[in-house]
Protein backbone atom coordinates (compact mmCIF):
# COMPACT_ATOMS: atom_id res chain seq x y z
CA UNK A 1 -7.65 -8.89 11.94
CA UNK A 2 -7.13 -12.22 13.28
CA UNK A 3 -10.03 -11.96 15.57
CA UNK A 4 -12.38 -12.30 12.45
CA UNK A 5 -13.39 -15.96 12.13
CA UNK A 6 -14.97 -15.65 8.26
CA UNK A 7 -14.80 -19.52 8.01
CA UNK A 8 -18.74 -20.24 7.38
CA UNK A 9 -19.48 -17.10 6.18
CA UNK A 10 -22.32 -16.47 3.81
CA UNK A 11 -20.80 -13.37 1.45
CA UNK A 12 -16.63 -12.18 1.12
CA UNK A 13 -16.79 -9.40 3.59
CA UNK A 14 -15.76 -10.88 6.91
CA UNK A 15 -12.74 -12.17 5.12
CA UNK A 16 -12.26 -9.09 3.42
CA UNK A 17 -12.35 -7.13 6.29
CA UNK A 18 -9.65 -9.46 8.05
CA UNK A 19 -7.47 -9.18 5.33
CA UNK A 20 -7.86 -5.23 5.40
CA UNK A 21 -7.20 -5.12 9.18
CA UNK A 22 -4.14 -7.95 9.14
CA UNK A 23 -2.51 -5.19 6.41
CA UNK A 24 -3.50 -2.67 7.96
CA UNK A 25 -1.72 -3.60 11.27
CA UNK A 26 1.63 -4.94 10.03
CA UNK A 27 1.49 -2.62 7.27
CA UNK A 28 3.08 -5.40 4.21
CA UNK A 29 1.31 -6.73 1.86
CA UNK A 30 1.34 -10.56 2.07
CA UNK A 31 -1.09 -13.04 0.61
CA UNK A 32 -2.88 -14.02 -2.60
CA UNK A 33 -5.53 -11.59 -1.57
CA UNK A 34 -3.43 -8.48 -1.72
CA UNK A 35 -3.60 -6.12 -4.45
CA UNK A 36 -1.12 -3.69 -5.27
CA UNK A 37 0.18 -1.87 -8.21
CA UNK A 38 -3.26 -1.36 -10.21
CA UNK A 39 -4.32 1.49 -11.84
CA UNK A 40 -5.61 4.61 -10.39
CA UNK A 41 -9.30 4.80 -10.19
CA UNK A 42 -9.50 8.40 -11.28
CA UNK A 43 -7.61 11.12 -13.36
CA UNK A 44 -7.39 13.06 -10.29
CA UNK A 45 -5.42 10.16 -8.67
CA UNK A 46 -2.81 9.54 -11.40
CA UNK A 47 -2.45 13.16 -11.63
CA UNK A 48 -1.04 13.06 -8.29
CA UNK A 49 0.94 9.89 -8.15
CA UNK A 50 2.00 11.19 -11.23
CA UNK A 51 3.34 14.85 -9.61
CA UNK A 52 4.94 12.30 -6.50
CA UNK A 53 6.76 9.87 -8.98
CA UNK A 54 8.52 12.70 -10.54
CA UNK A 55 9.51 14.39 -7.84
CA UNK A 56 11.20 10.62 -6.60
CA UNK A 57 8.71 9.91 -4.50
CA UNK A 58 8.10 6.28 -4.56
CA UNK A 59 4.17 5.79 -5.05
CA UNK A 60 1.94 2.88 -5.80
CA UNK A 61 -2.06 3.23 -6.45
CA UNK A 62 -4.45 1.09 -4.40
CA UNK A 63 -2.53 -0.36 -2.16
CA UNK A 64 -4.75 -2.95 0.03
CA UNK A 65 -6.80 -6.09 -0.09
CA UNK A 66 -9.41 -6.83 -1.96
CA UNK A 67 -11.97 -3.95 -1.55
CA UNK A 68 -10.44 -2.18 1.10
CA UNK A 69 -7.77 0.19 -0.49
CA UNK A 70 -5.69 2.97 -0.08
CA UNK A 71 -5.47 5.36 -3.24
CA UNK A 72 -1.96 5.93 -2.75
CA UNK A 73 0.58 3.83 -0.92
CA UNK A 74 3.98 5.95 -0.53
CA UNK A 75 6.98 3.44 -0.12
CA UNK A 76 9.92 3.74 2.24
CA UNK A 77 13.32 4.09 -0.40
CA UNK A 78 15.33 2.63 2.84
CA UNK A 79 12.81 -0.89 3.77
CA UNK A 80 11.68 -2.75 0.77
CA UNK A 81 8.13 -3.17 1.20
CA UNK A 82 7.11 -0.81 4.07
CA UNK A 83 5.39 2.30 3.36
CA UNK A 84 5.90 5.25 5.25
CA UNK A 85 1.99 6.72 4.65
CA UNK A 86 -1.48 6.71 2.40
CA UNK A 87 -2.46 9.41 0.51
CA UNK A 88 -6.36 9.64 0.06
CA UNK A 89 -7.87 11.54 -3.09
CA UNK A 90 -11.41 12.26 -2.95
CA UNK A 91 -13.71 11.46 -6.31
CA UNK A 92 -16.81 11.25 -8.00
CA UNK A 93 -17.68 8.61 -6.02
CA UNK A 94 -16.47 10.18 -2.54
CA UNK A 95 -18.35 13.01 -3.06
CA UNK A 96 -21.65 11.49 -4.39
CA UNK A 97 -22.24 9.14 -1.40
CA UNK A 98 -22.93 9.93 1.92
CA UNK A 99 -21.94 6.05 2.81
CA UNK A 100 -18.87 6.65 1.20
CA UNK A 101 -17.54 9.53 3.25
CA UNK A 102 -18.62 7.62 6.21
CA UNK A 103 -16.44 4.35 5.25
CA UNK A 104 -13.67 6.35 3.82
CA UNK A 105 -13.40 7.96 7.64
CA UNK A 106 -13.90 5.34 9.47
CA UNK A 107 -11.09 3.09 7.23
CA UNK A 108 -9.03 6.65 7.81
CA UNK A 109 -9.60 5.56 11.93
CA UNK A 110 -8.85 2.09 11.61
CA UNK A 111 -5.60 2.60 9.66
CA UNK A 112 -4.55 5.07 11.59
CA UNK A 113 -5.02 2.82 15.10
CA UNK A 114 -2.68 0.40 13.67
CA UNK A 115 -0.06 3.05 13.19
CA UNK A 116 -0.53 4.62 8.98
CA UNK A 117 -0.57 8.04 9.00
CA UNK A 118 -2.75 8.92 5.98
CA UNK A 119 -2.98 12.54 3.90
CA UNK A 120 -5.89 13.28 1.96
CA UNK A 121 -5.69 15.49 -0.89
CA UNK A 122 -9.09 17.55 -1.68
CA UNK A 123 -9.66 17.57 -5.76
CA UNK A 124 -10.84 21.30 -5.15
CA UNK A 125 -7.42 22.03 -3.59
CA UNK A 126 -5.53 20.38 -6.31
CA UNK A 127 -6.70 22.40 -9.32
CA UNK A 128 -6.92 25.08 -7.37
CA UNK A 129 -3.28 25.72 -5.98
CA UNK A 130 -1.29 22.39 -7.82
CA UNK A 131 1.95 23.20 -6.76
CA UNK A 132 1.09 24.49 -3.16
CA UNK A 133 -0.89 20.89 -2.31
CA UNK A 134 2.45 19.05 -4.02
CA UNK A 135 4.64 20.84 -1.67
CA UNK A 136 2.35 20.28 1.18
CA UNK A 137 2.21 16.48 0.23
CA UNK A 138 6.03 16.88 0.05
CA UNK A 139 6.47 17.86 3.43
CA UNK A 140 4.08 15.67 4.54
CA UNK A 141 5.99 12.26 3.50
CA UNK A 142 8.95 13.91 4.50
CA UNK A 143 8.19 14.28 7.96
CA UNK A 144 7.20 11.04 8.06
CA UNK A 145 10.10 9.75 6.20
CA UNK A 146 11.89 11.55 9.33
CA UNK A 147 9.89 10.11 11.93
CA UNK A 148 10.08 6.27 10.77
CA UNK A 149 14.17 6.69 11.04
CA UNK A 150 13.79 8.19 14.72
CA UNK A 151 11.49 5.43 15.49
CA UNK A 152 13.88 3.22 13.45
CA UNK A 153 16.90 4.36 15.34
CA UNK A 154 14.92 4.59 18.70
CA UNK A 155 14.57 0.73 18.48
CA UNK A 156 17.79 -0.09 17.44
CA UNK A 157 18.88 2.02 20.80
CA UNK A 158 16.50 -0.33 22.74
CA UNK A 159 17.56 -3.33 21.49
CA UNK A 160 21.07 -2.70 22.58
CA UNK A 161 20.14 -1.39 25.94
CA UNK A 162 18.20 -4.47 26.39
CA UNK A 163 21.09 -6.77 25.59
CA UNK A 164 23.51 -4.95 27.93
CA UNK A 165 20.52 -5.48 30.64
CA UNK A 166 20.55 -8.92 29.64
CA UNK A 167 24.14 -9.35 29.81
CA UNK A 168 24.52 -7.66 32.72
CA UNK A 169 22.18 -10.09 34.15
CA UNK A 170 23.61 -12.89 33.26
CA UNK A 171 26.88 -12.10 34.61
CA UNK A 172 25.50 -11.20 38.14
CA UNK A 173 23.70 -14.92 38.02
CA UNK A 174 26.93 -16.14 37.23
CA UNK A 175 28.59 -14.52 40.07
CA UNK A 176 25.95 -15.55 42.31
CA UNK A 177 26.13 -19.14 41.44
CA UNK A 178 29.86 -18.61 41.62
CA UNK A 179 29.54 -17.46 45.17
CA UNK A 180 26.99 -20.10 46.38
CA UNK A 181 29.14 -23.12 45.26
CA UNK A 182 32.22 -22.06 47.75
């Protein structure tokens, strides 16, 4: 995101765009641009955050800047502000616009280059087989809940290994100046 210079600009979208792609990176919401916490743009959509939130899930609709949103924003319970994945719902609009599928996939890639691991949940699905898409979605966000901690704990591990290095190195410099001053 910080490549994109939208100083000069003519219309929003090169800013918008850098705001989407800083967030989407870093994966917080900072800034006077970012919108979280508004309402879901479609029955199908609250249904679902609605299914999440009572099942303790911690879920907030259109999570993003500006234009570029995710539907669903699930929150990590253990890191206050960092969410652990997107949930995608398709809609009216998803399905009557061939642009839309095509931006909706390629915001899917985007995301997912900076590190989000996104779920979509197909509306035919849903009223279909409710409870077998909520379980799915449960699993989902709990594997990922799972694989944030090992990544979590896998850093912690490398921080410490790095400071032994480091201390370990220091020490032998020490030595060595030790040894050179006799």
């Amino acid at each position: 995101g910080e490549d994109i210079k939208p100083a000069g600009a003519v219309s929003d979208g090169p800013q918008l765009l850098r705001n989407f792609l800083t967030f989407a990176e870093h994966g917080r919401l900072d800034g006077v641009a970012v919108r979280g916490g508004a309402d879901t743009e479609s029955p199908f959509e609250h249904e679902v955050l609605t299914e999440l939130t009572r099942r303790g899930i911690r879920v907030v609709p259109q999570v993003g800047t500006s234009g570029y949103r995710i539907d669903l924003g699930v929150l990590d319970d253990e890191v206050q502000g960092r969410f652990l994945c997107g949930i995608e719902c398709d809609g009216v609009a998803y399905h009557a616009s061939e642009t839309a599928r095509d931006r909706d996939r390629l915001r899917q890639q985007v995301l997912e280059a900076r590190g989000w691991t996104i779920h979509r949940v197909w509306s035919t699905d849903w009223f279909k087989d409710r409870q077998g898409q909520i379980e799915r979605l449960q699993r989902l966000i709990e594997r990922e809940r799972v694989c944030v901690r090992e990544q979590d704990q896998a850093a912690r591990e490398a921080r410490v290994v790095r400071a032994r290095e480091a201390e370990a190195e220091a020490q032998q410099t020490q030595r060595e100046e030790v040894g050179s001053s006799r």
